[in-house]
C-alpha atoms as a PDB file:
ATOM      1  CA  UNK A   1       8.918 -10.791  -8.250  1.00  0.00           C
ATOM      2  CA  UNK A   2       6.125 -12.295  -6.650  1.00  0.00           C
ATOM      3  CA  UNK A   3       6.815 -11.138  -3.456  1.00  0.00           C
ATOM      4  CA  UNK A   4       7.691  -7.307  -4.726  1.00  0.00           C
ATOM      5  CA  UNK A   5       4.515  -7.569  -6.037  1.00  0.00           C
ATOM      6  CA  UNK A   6       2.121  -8.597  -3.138  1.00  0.00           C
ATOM      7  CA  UNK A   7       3.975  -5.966  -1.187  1.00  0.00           C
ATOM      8  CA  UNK A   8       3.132  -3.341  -3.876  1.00  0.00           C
ATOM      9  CA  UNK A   9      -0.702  -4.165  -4.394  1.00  0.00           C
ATOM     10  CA  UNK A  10      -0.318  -4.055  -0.324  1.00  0.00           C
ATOM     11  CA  UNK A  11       1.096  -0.451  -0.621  1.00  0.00           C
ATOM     12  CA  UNK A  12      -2.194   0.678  -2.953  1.00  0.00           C
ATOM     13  CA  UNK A  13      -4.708  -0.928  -0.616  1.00  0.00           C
ATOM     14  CA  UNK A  14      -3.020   0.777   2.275  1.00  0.00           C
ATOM     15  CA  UNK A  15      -3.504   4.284  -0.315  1.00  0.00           C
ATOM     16  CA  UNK A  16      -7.257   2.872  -0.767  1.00  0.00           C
ATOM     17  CA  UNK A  17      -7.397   2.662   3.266  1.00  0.00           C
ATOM     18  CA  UNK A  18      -7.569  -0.984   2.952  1.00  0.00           C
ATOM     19  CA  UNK A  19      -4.436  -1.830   5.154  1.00  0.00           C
ATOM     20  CA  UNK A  20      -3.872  -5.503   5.246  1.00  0.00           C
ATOM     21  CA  UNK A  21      -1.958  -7.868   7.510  1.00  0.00           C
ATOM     22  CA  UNK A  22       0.884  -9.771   6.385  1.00  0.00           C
ATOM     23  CA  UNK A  23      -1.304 -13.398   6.696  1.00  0.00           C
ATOM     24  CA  UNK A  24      -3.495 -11.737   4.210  1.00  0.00           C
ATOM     25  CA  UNK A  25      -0.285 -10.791   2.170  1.00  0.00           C
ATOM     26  CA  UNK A  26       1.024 -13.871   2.251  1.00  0.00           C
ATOM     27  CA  UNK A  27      -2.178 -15.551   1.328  1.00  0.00           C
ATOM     28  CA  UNK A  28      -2.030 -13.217  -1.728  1.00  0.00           C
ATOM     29  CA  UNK A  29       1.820 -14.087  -2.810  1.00  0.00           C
ATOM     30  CA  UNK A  30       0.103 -17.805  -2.588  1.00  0.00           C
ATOM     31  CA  UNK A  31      -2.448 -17.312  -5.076  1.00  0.00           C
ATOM     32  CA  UNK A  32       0.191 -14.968  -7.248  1.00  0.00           C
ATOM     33  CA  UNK A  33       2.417 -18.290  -7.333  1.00  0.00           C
ATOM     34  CA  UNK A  34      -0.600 -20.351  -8.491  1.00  0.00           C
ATOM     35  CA  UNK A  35      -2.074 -18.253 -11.019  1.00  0.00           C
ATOM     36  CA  UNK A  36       1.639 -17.723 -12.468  1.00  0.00           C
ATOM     37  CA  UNK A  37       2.204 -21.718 -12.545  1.00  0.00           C
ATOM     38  CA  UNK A  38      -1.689 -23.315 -13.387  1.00  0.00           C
ATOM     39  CA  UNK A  39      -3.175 -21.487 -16.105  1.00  0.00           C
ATOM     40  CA  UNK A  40      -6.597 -23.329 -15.074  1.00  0.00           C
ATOM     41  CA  UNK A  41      -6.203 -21.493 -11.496  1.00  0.00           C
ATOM     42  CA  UNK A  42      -5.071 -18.042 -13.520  1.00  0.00           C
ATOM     43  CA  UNK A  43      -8.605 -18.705 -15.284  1.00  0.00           C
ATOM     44  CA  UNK A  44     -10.616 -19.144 -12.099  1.00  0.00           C
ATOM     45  CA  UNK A  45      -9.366 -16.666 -10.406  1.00  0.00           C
ATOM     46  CA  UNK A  46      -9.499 -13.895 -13.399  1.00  0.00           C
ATOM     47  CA  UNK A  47     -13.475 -14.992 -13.513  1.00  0.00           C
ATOM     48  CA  UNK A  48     -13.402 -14.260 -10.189  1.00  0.00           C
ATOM     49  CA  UNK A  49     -14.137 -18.194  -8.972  1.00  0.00           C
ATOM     50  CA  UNK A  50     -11.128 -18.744  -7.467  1.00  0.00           C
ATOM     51  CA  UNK A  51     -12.920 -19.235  -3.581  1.00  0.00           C
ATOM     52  CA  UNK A  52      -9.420 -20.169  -2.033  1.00  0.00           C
ATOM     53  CA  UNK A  53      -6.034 -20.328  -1.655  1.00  0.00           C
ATOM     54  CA  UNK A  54      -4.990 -22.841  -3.553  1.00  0.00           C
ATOM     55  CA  UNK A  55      -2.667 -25.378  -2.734  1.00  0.00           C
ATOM     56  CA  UNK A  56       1.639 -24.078  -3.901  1.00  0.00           C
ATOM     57  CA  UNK A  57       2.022 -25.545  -7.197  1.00  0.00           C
ATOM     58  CA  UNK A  58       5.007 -28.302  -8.191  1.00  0.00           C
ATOM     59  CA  UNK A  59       8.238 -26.687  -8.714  1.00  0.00           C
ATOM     60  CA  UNK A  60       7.263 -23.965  -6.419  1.00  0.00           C
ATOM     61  CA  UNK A  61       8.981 -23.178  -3.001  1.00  0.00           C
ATOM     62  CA  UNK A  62       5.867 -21.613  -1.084  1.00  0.00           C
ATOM     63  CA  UNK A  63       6.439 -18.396   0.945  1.00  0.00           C
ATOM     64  CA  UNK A  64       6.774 -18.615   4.433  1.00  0.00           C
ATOM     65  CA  UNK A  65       4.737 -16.412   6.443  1.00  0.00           C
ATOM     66  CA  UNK A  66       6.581 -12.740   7.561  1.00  0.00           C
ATOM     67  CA  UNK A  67       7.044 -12.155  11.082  1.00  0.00           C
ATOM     68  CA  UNK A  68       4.196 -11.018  12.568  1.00  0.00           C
ATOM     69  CA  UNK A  69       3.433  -7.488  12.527  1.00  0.00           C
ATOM     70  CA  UNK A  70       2.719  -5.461  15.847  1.00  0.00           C
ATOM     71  CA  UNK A  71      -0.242  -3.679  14.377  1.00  0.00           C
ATOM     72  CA  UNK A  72      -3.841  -4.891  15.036  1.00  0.00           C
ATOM     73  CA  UNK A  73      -4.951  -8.047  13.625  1.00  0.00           C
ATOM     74  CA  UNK A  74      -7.115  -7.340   9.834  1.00  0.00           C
ATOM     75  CA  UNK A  75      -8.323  -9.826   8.313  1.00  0.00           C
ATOM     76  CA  UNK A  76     -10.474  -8.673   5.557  1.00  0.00           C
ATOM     77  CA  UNK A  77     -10.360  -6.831   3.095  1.00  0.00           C
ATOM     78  CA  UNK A  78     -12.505  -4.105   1.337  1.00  0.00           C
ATOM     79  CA  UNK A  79     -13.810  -4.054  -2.243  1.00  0.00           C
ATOM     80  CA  UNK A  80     -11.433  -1.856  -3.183  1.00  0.00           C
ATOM     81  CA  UNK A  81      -8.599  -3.705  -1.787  1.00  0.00           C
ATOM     82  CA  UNK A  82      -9.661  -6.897  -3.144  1.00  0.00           C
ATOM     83  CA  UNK A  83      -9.696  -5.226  -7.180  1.00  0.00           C
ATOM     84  CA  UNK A  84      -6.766  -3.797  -6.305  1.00  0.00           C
ATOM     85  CA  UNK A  85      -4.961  -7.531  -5.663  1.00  0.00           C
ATOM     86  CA  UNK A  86      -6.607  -8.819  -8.666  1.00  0.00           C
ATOM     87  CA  UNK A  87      -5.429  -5.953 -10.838  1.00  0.00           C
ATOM     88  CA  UNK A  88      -1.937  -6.272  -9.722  1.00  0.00           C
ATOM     89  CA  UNK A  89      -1.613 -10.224 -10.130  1.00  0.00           C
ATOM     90  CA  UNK A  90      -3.333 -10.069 -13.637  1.00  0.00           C
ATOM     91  CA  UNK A  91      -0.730  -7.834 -14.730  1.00  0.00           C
ATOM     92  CA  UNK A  92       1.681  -9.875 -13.218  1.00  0.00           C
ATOM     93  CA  UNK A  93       0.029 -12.887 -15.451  1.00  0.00           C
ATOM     94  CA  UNK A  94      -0.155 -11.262 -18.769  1.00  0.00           C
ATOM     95  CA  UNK A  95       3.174  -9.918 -18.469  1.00  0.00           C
ATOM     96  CA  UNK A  96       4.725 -13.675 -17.151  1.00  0.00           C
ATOM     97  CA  UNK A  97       2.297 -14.859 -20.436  1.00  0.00           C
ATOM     98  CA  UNK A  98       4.216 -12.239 -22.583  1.00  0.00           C
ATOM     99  CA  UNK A  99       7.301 -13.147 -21.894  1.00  0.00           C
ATOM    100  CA  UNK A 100       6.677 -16.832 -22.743  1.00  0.00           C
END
């Protein structure tokens, strides 16, 4: 789900023309994990504190990295982009919350 999800929010920053790399995807699926597992890091990063990636929490395989992709290295992403990603996890959230 996680994944499926990072790859989506990918798909509307591409739409945005915000493309991002699949580090930065990855990084995102990390924080996705960790805001679905620590509600303290869902907090932070819904506040818009969370200032890295935080570390995969117990219980929690981490994602390993895609192959690299041809395409020019991007490594940061736009305002748009970035409320994009934090739209699409915090639905992920509620809905995880929901179903709790």
């Amino acid at each position: 789900m996680v994944a499926a999800l990072a790859r989506r929010a990918a798909d509307f920053a591409r739409q945005a023309g915000h493309p991002v790399t699949d580090p930065v995807r990855h990084q995102v699926e990390q924080v996705l994990y960790a805001v679905l597992a620590d509600p303290e890091v869902a907090d932070l990063w819904f506040r818009g504190l969370l200032v890295a990636v935080p570390r995969a929490p117990s219980g929690f395989k981490t994602p390993r990295p895609r192959r690299r992709s041809s395409r020019p290295s991007r490594t940061r992403i736009g305002p748009v982009a970035r409320l994009l990603w934090r739209r699409a996890a915090w639905s992920a959230w509620a809905q995880q919350r929901d179903n709790s």
